[in-house]
N, C-alpha and C. Protein backbone atom coordinates (compact mmCIF):
# COMPACT_ATOMS: atom_id res chain seq x y z
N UNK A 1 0.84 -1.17 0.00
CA UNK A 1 0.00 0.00 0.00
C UNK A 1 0.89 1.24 0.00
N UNK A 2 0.50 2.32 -0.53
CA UNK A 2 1.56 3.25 -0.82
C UNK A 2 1.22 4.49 0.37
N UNK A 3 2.02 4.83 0.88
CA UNK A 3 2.08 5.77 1.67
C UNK A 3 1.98 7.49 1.80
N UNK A 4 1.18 8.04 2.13
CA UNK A 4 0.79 9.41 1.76
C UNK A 4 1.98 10.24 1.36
N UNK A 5 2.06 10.72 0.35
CA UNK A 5 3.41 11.87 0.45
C UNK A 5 3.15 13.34 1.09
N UNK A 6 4.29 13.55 1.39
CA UNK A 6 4.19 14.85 1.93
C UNK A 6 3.68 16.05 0.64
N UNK A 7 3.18 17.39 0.46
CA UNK A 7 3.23 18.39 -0.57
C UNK A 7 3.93 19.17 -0.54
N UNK A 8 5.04 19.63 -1.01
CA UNK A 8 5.77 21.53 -0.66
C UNK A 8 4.83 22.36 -1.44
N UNK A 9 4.35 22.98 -0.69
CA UNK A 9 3.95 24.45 -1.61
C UNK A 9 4.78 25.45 -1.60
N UNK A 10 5.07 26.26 -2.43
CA UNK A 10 5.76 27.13 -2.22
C UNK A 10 4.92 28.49 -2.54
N UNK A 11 4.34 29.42 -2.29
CA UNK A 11 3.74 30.23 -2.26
C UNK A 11 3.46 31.25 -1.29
N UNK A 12 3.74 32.93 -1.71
CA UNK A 12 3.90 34.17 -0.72
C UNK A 12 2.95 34.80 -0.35
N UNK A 13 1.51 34.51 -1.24
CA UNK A 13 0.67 35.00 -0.58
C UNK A 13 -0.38 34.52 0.53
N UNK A 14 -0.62 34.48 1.40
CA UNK A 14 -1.20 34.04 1.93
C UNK A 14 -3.06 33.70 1.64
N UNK A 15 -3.68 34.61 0.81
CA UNK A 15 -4.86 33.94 0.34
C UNK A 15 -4.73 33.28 -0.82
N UNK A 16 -3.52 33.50 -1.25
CA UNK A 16 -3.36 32.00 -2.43
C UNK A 16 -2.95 31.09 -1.79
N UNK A 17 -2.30 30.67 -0.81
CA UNK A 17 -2.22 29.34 0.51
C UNK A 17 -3.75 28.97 0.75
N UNK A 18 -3.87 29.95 1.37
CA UNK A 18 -5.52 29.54 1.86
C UNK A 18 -6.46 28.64 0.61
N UNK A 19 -6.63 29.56 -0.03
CA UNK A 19 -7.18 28.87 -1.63
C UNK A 19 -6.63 27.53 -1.65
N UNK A 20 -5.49 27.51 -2.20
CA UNK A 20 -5.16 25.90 -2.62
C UNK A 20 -5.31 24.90 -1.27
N UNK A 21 -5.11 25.10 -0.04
CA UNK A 21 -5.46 24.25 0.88
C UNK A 21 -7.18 23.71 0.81
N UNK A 22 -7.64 24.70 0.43
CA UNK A 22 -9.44 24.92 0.55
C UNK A 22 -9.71 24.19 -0.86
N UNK A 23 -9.19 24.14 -1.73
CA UNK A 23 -9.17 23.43 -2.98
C UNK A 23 -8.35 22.06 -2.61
N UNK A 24 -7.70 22.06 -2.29
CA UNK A 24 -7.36 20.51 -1.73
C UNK A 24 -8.04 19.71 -0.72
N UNK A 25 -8.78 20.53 0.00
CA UNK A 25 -9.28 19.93 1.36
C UNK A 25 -10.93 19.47 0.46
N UNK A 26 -11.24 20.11 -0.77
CA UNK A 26 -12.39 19.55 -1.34
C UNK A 26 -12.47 18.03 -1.46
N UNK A 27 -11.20 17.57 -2.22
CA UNK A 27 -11.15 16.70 -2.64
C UNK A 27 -10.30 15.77 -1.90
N UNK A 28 -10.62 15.63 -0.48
CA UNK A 28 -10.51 15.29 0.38
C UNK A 28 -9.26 14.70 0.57
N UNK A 29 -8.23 15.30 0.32
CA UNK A 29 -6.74 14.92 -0.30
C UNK A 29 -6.06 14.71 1.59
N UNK A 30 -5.59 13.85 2.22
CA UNK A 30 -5.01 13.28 3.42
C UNK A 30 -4.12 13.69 3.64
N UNK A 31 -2.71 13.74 2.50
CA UNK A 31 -1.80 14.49 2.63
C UNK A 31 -0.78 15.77 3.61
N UNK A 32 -0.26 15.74 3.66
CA UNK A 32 0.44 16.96 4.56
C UNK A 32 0.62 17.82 3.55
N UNK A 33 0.65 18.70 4.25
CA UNK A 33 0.79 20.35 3.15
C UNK A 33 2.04 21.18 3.95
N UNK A 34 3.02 21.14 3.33
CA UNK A 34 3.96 22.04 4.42
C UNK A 34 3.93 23.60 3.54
N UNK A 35 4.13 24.73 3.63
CA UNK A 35 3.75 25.60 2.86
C UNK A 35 5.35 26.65 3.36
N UNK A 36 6.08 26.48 2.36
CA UNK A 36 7.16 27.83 2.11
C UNK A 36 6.80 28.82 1.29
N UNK A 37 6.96 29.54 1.49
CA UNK A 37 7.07 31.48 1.56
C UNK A 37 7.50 31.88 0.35
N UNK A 38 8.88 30.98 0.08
CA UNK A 38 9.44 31.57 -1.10
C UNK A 38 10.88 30.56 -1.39
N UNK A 39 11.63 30.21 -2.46
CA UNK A 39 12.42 29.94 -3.24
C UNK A 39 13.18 29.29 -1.84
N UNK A 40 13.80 30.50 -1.26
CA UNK A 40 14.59 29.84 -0.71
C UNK A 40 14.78 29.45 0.57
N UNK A 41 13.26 29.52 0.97
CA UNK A 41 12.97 28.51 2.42
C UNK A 41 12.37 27.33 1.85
N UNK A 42 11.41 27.14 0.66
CA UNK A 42 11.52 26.10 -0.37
C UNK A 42 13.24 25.12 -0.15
N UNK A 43 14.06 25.83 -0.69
CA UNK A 43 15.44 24.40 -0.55
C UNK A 43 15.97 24.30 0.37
N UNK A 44 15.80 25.55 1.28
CA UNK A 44 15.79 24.78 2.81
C UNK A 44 15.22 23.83 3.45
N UNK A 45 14.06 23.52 2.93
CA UNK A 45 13.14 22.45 3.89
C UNK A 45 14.03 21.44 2.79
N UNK A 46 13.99 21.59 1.02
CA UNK A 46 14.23 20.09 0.50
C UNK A 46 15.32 19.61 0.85
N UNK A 47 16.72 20.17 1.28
CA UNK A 47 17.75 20.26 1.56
C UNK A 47 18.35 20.18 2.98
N UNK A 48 17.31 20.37 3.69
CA UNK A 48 17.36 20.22 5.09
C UNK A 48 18.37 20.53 6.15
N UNK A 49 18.68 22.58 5.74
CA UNK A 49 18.88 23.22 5.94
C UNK A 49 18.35 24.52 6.91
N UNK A 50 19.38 25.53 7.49
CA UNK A 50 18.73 26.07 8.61
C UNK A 50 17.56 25.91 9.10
N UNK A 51 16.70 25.99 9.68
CA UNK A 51 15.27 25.78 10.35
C UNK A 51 15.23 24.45 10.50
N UNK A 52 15.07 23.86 9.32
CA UNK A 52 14.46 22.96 8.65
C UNK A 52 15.57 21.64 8.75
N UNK A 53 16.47 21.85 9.97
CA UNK A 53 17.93 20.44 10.22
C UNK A 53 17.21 19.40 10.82
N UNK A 54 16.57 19.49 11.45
CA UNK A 54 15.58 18.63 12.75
C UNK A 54 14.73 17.78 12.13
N UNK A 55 14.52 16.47 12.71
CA UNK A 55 14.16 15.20 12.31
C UNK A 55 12.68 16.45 11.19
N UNK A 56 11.92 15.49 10.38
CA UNK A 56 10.21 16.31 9.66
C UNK A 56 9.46 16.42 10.75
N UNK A 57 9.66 15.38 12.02
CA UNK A 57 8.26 15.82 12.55
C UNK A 57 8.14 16.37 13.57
N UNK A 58 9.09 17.04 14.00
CA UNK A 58 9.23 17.98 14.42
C UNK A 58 9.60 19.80 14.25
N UNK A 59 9.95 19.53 12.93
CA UNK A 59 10.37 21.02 12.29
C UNK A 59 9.61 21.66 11.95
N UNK A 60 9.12 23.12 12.20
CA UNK A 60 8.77 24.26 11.75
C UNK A 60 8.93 25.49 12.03
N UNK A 61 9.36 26.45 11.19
CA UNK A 61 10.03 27.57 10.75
C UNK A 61 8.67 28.57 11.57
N UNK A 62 9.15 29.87 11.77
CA UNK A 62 7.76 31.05 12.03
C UNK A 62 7.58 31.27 10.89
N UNK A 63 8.04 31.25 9.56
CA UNK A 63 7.92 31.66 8.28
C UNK A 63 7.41 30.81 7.76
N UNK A 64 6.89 29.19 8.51
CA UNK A 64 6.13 28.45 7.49
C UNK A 64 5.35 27.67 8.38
N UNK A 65 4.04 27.09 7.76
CA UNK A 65 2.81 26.58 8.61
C UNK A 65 2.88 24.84 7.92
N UNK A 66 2.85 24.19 8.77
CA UNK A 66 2.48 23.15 8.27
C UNK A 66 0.97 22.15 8.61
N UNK A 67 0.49 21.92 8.13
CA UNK A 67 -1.77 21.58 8.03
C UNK A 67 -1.76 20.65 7.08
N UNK A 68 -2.94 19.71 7.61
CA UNK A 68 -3.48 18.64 6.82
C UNK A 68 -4.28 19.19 6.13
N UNK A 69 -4.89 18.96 4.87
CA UNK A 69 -5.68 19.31 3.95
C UNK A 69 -6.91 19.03 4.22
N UNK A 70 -7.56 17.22 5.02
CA UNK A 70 -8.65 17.34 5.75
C UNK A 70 -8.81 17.60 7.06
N UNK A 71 -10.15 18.23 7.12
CA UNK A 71 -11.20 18.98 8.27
C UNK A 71 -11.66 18.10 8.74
């Protein structure tokens, strides 16, 4: 059985976050949604760099939110 993947979003505005979470959470997608800001807190998390050194399940940045897609 295949195992949920995580999503990066990368996106600065915050009601375009909102939107695509609210568009994902339609279609009742399980997934994790971790959401970066921009480019290069993006290859920080993929790279697992400043903030973002610490085991996944525990890491998060003030510059980034991490939410399940379902309510």
């Amino acid at each position: 059985m295949n195992s949920l993947k995580r999503i990066l979003l990368v996106e600065d505005d915050p009601k375009d976050v909102e939107l695509t979470l609210t568009g994902l959470a339609e279609y009742n997608l399980a997934n994790e949604v971790v959401v970066a800001h921009d480019g290069e807190e993006a290859l920080d998390y993929l790279y697992r760099r400043g903030n973002y050194q610490r085991s996944t399940a525990s890491r998060c940045s003030n510059k980034s939110e991490r939410t399940k897609t379902s309510r």
